[in-house]
N, C-alpha and C. Protein backbone atom coordinates (compact mmCIF):
# COMPACT_ATOMS: atom_id res chain seq x y z
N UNK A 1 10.89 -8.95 14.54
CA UNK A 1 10.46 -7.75 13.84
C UNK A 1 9.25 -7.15 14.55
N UNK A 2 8.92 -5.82 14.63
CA UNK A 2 8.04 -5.00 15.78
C UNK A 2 7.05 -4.82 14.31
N UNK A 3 6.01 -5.28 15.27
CA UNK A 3 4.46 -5.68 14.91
C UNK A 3 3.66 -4.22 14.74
N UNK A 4 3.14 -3.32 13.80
CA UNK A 4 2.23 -2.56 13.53
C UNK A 4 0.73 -2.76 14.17
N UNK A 5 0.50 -1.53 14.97
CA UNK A 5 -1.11 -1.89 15.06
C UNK A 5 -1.47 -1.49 14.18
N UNK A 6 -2.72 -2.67 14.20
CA UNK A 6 -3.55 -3.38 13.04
C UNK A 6 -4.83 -1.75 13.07
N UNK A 7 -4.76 -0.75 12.09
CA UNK A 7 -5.70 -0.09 11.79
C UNK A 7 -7.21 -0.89 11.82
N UNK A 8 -8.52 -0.23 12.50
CA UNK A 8 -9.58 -0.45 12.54
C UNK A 8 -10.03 -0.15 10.80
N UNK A 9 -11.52 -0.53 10.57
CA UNK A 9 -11.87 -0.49 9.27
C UNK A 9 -12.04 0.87 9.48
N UNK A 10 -12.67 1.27 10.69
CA UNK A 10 -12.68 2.75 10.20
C UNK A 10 -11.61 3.57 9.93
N UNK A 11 -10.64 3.13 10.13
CA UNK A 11 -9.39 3.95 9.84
C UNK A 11 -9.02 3.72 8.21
N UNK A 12 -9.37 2.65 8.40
CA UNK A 12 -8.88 1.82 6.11
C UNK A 12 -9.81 2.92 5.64
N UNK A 13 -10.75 3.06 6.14
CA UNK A 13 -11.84 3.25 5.27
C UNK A 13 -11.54 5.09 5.06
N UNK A 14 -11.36 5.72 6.10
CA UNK A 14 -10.90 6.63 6.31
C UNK A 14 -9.66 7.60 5.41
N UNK A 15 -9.09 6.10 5.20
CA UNK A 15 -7.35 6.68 4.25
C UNK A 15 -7.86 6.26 3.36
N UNK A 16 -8.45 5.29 2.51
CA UNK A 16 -9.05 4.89 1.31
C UNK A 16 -9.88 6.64 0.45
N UNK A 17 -10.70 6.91 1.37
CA UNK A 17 -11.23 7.80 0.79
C UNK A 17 -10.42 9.00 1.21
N UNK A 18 -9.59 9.55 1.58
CA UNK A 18 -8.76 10.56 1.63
C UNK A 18 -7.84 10.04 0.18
N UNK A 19 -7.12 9.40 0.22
CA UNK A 19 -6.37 8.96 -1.18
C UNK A 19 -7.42 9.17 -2.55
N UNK A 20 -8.54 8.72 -2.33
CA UNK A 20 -9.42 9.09 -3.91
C UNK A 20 -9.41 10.81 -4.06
N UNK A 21 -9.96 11.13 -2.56
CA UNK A 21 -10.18 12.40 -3.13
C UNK A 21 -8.76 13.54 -3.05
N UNK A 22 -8.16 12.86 -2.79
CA UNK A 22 -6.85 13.78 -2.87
C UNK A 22 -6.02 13.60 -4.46
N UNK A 23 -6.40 12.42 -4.95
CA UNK A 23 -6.02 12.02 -6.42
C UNK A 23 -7.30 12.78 -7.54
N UNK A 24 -8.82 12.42 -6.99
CA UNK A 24 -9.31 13.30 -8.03
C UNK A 24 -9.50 14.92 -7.58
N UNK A 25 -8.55 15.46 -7.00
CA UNK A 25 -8.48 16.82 -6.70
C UNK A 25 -7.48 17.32 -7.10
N UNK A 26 -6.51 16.39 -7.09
CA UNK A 26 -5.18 16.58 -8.41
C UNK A 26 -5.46 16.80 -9.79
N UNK A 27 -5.89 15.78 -9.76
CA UNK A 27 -6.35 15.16 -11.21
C UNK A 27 -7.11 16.05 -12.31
N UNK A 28 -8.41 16.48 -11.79
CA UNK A 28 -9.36 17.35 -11.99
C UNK A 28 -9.15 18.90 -12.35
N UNK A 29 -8.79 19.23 -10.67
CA UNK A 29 -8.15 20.58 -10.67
C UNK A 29 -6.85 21.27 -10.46
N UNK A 30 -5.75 20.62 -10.47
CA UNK A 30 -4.86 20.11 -10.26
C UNK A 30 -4.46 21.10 -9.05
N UNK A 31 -4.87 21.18 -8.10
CA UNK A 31 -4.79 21.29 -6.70
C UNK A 31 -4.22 20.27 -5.48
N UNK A 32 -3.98 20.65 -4.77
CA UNK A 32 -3.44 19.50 -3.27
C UNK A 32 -4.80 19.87 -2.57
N UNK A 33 -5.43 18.85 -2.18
CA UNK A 33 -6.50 18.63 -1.05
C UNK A 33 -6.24 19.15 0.11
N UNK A 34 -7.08 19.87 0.94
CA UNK A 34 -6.77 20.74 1.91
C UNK A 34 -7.00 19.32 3.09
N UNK A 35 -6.58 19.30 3.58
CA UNK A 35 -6.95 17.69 4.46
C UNK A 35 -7.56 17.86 5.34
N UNK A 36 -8.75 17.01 5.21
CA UNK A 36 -9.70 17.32 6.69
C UNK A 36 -9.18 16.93 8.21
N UNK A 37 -9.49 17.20 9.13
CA UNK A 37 -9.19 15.97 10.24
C UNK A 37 -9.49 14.55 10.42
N UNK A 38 -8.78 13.92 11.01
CA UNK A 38 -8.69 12.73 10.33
C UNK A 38 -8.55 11.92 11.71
N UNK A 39 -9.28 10.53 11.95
CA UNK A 39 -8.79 10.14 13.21
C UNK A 39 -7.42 9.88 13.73
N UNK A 40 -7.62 10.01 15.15
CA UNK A 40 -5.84 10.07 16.16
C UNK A 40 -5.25 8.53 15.69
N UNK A 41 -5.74 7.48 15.04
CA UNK A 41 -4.91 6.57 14.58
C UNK A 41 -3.85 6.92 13.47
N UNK A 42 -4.78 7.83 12.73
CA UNK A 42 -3.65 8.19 11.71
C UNK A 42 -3.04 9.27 11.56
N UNK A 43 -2.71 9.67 13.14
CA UNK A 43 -1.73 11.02 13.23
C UNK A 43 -0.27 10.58 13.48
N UNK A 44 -0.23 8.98 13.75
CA UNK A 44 1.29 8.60 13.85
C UNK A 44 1.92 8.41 12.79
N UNK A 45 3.03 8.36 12.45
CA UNK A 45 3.95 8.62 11.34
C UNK A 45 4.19 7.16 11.19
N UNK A 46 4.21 7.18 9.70
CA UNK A 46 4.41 5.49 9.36
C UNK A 46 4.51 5.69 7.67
N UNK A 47 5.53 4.77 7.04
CA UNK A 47 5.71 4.73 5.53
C UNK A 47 3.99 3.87 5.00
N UNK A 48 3.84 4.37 3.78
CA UNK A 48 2.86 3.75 2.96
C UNK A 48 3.12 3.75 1.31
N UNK A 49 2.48 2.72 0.86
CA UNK A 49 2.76 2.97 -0.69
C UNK A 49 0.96 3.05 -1.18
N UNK A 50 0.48 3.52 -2.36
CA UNK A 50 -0.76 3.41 -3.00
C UNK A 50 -0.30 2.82 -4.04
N UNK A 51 -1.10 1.87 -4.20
CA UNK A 51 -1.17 1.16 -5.59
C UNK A 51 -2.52 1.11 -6.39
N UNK A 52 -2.59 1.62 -7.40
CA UNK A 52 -3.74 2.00 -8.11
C UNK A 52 -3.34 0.94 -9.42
N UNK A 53 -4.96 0.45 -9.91
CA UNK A 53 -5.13 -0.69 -11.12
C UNK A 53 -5.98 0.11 -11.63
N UNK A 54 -6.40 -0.48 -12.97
CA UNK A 54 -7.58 -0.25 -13.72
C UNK A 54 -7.53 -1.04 -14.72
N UNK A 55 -8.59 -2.19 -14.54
CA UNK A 55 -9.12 -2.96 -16.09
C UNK A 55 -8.39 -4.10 -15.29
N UNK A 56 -7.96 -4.26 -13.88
CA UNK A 56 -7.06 -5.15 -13.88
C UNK A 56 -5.17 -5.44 -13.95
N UNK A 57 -5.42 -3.92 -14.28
CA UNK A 57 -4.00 -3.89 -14.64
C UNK A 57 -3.14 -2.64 -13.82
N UNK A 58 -2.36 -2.79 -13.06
CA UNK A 58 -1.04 -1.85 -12.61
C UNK A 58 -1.17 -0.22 -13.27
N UNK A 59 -1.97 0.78 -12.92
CA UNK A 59 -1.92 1.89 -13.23
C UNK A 59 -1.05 2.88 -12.91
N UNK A 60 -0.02 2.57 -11.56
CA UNK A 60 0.62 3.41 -10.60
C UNK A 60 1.16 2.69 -9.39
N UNK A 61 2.04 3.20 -8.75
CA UNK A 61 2.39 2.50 -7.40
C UNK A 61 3.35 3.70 -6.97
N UNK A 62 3.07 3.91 -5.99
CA UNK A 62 4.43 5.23 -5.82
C UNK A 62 4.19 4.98 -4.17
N UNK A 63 5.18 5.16 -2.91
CA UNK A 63 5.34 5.24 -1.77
C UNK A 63 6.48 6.04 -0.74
N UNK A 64 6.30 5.56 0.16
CA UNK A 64 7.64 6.06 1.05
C UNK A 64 7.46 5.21 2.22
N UNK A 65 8.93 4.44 2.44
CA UNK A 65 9.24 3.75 3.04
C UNK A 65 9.22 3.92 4.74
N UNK A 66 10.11 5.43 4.78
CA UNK A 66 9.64 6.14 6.50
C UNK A 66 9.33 7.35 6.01
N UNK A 67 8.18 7.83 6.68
CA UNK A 67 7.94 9.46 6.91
C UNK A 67 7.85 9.76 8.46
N UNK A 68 8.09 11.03 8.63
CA UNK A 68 8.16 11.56 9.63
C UNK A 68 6.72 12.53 10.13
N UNK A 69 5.80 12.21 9.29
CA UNK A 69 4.86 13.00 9.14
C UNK A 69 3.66 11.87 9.54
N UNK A 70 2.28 12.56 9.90
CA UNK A 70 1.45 11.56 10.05
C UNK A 70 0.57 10.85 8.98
N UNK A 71 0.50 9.87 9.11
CA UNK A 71 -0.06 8.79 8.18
C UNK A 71 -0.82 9.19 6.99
N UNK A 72 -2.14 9.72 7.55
CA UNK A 72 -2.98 10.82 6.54
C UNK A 72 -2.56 11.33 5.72
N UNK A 73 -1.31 12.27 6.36
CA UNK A 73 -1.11 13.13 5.20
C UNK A 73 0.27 12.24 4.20
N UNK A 74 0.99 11.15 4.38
CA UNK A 74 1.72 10.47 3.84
C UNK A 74 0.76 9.45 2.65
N UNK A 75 -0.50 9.18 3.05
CA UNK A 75 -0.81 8.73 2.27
C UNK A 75 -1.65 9.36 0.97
N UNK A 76 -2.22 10.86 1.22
CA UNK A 76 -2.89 11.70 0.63
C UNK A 76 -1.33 12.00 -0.76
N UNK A 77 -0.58 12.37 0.10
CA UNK A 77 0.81 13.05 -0.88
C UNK A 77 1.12 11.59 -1.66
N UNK A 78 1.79 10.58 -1.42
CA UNK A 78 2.28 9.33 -2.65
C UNK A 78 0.76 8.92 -3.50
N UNK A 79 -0.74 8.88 -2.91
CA UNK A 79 -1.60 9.14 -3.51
C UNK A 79 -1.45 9.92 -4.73
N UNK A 80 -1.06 11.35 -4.57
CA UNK A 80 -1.18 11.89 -5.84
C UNK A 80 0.29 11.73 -6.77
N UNK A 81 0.99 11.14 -5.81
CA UNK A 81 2.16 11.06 -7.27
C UNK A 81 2.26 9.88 -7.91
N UNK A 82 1.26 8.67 -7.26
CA UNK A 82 1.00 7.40 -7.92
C UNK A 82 0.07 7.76 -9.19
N UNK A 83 -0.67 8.86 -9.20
CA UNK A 83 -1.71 9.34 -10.45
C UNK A 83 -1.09 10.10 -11.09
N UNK A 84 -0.15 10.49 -10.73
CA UNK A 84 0.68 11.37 -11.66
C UNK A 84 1.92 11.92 -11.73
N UNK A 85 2.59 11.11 -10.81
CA UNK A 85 4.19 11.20 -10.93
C UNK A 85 5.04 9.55 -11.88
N UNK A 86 4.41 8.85 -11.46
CA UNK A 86 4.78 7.41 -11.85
C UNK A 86 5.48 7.22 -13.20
N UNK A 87 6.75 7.83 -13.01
CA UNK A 87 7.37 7.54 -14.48
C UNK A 87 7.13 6.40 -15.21
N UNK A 88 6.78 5.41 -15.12
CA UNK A 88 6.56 4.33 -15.86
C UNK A 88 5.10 4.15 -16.55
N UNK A 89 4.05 5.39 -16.24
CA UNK A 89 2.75 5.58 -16.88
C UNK A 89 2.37 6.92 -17.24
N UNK A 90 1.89 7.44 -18.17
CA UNK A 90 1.09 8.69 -18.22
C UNK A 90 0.22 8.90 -17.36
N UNK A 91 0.18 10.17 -17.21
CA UNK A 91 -0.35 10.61 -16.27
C UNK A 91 -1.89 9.88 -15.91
N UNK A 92 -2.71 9.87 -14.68
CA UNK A 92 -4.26 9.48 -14.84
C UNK A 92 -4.79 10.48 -15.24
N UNK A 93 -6.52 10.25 -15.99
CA UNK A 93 -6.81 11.79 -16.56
C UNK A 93 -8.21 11.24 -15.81
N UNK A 94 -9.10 12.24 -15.71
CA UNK A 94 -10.37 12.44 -15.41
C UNK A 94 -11.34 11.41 -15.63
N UNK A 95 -10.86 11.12 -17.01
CA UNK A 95 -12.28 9.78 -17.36
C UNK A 95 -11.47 8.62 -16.84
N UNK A 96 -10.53 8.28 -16.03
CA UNK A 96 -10.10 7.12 -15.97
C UNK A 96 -10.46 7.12 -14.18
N UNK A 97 -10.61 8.25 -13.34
CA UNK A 97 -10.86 7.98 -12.00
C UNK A 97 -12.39 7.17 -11.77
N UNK A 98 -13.28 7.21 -12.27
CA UNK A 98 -14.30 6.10 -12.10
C UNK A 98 -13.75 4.39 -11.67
N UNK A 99 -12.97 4.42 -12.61
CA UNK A 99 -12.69 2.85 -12.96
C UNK A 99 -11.74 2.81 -11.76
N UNK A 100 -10.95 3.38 -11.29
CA UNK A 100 -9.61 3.53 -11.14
C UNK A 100 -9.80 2.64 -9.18
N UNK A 101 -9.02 1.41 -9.12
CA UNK A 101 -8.81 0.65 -7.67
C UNK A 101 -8.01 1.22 -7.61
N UNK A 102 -8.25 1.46 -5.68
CA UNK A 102 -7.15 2.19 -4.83
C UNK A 102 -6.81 1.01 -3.59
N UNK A 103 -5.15 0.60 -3.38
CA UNK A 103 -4.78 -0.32 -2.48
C UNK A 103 -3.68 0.63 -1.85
N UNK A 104 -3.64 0.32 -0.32
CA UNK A 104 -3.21 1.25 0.58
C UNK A 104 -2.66 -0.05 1.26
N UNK A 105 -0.95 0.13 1.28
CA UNK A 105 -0.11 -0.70 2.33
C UNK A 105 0.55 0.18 3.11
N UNK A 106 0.56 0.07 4.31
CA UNK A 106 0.66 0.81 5.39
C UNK A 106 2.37 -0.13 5.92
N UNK A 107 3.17 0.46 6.13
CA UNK A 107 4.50 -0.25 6.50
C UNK A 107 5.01 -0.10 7.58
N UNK A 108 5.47 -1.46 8.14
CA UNK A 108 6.11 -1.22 9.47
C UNK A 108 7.78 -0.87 9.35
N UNK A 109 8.13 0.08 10.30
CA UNK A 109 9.93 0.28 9.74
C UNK A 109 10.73 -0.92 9.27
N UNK A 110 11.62 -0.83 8.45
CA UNK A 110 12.48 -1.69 7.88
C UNK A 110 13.75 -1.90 8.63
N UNK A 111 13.89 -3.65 9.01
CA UNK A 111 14.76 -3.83 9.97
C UNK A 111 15.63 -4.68 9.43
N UNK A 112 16.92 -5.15 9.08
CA UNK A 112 18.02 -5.93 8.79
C UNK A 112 17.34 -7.49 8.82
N UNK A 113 17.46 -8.31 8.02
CA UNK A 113 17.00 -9.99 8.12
C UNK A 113 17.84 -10.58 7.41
N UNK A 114 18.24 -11.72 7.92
CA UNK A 114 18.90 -12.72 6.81
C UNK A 114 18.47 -13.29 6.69
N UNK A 115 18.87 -13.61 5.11
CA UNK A 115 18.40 -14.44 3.76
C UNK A 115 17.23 -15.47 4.03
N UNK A 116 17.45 -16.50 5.08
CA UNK A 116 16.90 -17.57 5.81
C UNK A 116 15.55 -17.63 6.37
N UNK A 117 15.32 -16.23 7.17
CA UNK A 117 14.45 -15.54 7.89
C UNK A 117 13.05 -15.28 7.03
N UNK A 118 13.68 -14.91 5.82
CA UNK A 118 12.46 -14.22 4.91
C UNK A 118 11.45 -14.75 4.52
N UNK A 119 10.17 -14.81 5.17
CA UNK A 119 8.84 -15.74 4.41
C UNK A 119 7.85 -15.12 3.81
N UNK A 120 8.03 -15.07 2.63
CA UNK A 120 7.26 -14.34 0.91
C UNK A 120 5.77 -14.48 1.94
N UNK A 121 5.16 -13.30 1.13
CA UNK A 121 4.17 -12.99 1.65
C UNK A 121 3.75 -12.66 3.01
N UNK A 122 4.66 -12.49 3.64
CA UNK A 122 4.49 -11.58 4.74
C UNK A 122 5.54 -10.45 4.65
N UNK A 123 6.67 -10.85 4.70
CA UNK A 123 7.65 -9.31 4.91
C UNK A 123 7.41 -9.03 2.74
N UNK A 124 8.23 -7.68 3.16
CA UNK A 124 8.46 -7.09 2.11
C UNK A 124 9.84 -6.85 2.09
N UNK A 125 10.78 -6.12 1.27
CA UNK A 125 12.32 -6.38 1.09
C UNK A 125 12.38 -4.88 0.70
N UNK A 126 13.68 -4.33 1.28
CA UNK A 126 14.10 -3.60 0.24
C UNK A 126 15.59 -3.87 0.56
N UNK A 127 16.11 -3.59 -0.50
CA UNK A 127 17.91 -3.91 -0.48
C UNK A 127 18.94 -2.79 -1.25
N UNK A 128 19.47 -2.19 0.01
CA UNK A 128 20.19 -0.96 -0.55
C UNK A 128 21.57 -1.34 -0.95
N UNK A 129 22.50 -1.03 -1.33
CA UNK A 129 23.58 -1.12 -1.80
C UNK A 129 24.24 0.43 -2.31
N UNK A 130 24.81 1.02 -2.11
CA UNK A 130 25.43 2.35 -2.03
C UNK A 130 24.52 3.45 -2.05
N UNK A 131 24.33 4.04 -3.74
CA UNK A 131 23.13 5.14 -3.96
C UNK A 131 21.86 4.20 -4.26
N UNK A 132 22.28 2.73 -4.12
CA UNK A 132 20.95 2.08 -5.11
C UNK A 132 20.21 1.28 -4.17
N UNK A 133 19.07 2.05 -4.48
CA UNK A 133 17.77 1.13 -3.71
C UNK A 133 16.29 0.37 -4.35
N UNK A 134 16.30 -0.63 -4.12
CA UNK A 134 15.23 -1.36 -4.67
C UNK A 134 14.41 -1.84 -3.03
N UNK A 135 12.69 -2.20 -3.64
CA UNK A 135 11.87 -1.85 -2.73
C UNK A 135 10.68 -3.00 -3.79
N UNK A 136 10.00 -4.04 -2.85
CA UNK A 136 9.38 -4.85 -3.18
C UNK A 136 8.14 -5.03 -2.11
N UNK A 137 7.01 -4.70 -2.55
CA UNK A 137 6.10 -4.80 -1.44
C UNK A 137 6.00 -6.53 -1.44
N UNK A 138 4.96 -6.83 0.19
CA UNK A 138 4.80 -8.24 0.28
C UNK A 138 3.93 -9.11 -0.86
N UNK A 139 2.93 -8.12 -0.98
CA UNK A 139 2.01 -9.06 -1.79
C UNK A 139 2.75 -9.34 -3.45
N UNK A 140 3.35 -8.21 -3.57
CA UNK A 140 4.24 -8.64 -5.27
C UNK A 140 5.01 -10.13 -5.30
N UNK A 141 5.61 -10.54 -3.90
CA UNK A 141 6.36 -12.35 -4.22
C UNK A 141 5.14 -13.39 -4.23
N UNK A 142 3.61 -13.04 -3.52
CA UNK A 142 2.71 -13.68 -3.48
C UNK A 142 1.86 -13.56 -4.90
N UNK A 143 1.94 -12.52 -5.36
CA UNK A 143 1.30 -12.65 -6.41
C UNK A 143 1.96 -13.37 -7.41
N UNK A 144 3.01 -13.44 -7.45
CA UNK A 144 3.75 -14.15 -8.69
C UNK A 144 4.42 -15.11 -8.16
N UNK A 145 3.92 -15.76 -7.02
CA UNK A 145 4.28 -17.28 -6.43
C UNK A 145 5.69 -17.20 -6.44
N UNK A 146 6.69 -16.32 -6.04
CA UNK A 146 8.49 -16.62 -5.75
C UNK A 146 8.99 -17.02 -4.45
N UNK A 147 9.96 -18.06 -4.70
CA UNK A 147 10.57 -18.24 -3.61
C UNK A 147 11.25 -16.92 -2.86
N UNK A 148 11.81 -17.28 -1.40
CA UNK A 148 12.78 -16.17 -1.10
C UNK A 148 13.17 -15.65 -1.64
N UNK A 149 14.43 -16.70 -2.50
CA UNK A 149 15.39 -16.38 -2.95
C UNK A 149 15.18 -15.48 -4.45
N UNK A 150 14.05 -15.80 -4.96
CA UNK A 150 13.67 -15.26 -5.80
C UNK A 150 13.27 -13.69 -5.94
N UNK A 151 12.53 -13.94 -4.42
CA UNK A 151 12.70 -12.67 -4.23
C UNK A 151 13.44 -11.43 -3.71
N UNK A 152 14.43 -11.99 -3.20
CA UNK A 152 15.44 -11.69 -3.31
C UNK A 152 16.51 -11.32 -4.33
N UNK A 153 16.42 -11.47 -5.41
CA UNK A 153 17.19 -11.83 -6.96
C UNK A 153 16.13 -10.53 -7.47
N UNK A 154 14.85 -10.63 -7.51
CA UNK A 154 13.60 -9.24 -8.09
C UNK A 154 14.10 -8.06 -7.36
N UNK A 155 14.33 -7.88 -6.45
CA UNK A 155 14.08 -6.71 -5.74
C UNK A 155 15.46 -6.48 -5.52
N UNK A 156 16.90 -7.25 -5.77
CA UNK A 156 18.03 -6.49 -6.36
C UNK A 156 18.10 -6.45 -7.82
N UNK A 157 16.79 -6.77 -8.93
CA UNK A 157 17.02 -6.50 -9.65
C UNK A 157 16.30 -4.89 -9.94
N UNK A 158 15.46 -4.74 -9.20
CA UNK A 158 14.61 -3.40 -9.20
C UNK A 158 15.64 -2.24 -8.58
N UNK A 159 16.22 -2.62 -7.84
CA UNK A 159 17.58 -1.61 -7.27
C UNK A 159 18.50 -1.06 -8.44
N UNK A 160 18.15 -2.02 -9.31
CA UNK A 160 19.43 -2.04 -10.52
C UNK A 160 20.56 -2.78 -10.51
N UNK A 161 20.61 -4.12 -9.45
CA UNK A 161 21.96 -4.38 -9.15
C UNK A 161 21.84 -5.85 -9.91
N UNK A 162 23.06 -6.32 -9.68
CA UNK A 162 22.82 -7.49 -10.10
C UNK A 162 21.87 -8.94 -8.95
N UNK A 163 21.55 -9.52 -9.89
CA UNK A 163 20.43 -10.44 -9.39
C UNK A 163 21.20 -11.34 -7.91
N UNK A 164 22.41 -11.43 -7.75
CA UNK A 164 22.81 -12.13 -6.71
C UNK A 164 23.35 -10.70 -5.83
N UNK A 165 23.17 -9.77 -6.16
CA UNK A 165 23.95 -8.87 -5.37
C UNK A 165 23.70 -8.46 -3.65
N UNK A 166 22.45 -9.73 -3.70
CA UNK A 166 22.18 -9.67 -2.12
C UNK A 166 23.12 -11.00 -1.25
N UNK A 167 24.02 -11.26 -1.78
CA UNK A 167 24.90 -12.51 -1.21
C UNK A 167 25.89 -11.62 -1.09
N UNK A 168 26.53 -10.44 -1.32
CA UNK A 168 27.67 -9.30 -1.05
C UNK A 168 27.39 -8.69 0.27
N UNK A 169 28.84 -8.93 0.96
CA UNK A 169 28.80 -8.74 2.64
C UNK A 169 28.56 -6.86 2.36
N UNK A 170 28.55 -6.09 1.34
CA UNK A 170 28.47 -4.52 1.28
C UNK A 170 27.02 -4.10 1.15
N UNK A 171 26.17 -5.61 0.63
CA UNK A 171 24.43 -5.01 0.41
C UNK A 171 23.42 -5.28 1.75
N UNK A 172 23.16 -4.39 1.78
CA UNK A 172 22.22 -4.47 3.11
C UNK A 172 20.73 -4.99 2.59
N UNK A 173 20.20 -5.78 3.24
CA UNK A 173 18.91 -6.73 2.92
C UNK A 173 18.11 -5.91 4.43
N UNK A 174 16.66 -5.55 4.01
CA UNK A 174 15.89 -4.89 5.11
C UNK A 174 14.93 -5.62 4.90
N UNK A 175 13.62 -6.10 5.96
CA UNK A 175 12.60 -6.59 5.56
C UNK A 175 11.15 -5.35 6.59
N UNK A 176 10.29 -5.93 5.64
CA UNK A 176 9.21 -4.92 6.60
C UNK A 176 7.64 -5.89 6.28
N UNK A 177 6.92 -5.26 7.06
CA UNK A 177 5.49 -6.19 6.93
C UNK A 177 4.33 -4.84 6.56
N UNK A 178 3.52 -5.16 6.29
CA UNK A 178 2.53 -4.33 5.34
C UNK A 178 1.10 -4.80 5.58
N UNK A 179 0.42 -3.42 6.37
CA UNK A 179 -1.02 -3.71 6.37
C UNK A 179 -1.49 -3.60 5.12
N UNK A 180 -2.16 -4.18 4.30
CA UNK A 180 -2.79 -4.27 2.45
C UNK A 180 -4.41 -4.04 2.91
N UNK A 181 -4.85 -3.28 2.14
CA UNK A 181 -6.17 -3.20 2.52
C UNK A 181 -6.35 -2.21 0.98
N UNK A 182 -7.83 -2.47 0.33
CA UNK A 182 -8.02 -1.79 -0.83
C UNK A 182 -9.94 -1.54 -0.72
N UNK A 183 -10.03 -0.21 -1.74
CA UNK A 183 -11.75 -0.31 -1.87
C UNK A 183 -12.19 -1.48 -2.32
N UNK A 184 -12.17 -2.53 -2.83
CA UNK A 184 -12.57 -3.97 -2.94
C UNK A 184 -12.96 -4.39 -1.45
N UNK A 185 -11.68 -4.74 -1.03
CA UNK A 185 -11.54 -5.10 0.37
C UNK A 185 -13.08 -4.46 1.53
N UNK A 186 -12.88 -3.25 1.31
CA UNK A 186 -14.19 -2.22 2.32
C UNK A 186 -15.03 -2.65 1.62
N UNK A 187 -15.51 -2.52 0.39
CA UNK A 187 -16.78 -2.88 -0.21
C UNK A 187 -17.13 -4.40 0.37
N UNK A 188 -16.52 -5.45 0.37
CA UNK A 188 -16.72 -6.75 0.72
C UNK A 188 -17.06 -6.19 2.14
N UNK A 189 -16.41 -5.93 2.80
CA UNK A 189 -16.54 -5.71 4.55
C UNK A 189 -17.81 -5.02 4.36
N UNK A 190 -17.97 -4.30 3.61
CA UNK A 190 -19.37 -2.87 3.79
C UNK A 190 -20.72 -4.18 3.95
N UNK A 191 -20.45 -4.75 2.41
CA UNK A 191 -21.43 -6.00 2.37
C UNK A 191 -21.92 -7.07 2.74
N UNK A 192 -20.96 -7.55 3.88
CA UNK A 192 -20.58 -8.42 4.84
C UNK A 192 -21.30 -8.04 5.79
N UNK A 193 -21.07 -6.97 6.46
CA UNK A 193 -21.61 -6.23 7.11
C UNK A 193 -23.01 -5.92 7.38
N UNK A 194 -23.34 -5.64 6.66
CA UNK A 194 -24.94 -5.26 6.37
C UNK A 194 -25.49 -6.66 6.18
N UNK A 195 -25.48 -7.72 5.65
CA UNK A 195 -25.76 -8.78 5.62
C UNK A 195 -25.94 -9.32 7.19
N UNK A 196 -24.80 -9.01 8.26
CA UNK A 196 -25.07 -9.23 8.93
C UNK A 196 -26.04 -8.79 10.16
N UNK A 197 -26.38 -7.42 9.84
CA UNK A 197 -27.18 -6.25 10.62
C UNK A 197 -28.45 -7.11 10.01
N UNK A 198 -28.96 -7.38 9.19
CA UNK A 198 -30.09 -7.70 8.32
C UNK A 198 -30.68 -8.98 9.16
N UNK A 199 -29.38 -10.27 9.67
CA UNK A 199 -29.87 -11.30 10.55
C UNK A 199 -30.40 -11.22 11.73
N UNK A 200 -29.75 -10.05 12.17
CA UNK A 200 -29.87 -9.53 13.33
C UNK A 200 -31.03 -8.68 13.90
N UNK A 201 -31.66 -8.42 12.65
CA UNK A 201 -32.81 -7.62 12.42
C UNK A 201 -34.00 -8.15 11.98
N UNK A 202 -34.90 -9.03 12.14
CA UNK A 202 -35.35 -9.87 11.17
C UNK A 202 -36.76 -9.28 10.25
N UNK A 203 -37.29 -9.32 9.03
CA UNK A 203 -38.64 -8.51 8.84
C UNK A 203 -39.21 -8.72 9.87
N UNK A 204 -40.31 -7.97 9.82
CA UNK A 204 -41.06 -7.28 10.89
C UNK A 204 -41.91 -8.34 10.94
N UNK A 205 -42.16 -9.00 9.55
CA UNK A 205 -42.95 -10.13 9.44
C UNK A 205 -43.17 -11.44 10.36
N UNK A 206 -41.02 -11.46 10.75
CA UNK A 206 -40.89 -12.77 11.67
C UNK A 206 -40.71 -12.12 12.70
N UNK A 207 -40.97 -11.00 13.18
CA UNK A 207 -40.78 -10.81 14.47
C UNK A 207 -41.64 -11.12 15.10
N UNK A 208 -41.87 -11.90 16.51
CA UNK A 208 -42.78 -12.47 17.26
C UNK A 208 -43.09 -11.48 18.67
């Protein structure tokens, strides 16, 4: 399977805050964000999903698997329909963007794997079968500790199909890998960071 380059922090950090403010610019005024320029890492075209929590809990998730468009603006657009397209939640409203975690998986194209191949927590799955498609990011089999096969059985059940319907020579099984990176994530790095400028720097006191 063909390996994604690994985005710099400045690039996470970069799409992190393009996704907030393209969600509270929806949100607010219900406008599309005029998009600034953005670095040449994220002018190549690549699928992403946003996954937004609050309190801890699953607020949104909305993505696209391939775009043809560059990164930035793929992640600015499922950004705002994770706040407010997400049939499975009401809409986000204004007093909830404070609180509101933003996680950005960045996807490498989806390539054919068998059953065997698949190791939870690194690839991700999706499994088509005629009009029906189901789509399982990596970290969802890690978070809820499933085998392959298990996950395999979730993510034809998210398709709508039946739970073995990935053992049918007609269902196609795809796997993909996923850069995960969230404002948690940068904040730790931000803090990390500076901690380390600080050793490196010592008061003026111990300087000799």
């Amino acid at each position: 399977m063909r390996k994604m380059s690994r985005l710099s922090n400045e690039d996470r950090r970069a799409l992190l805050d393009l996704a907030r403010r393209a969600i509270s610019k929806a949100v607010i005024e219900r406008q599309v964000l005029d998009i600034p320029p953005y670095p040449a890492a994220l002018t190549h075209p690549a699928g992403a999903f946003v996954t937004l929590h609050r309190n801890g809990q699953l607020r949104g998730c909305v993505g696209q698997v391939e775009s043809p468009g560059p990164l930035a603006e793929t992640v600015a657009r499922v950004a705002i329909s994770a706040a407010l397209h997400d049939s499975r939640f009401p809409e986000v409203q204004a007093d909830e963007l404070q609180g509101l975690e933003i996680e950005i998986s960045v996807l490498s194209l989806p390539e054919p794997i068998l059953p065997e191949a698949i190791v939870t927590g690194v690839h991700g799955l999706l499994v088509v079968k005629d009009e029906k498609r189901g789509l399982l990011l990596p970290q969802v089999a890690s978070q809820r500790k499933w085998s392959a096969q298990q996950f395999l059985e979730e993510t034809c059940a998210k398709a709508g199909l039946p739970n073995d319907a990935w053992r049918e020579p007609s269902t196609r099984v795809l796997a993909f890998t996923a850069e995960v990176f969230s404002e948690a994530g940068a904040h730790a790095s931000d803090s990390v960071r500076n901690e380390s400028e600080k050793d490196k720097n010592p008061h003026p006191s111990q300087k000799t």
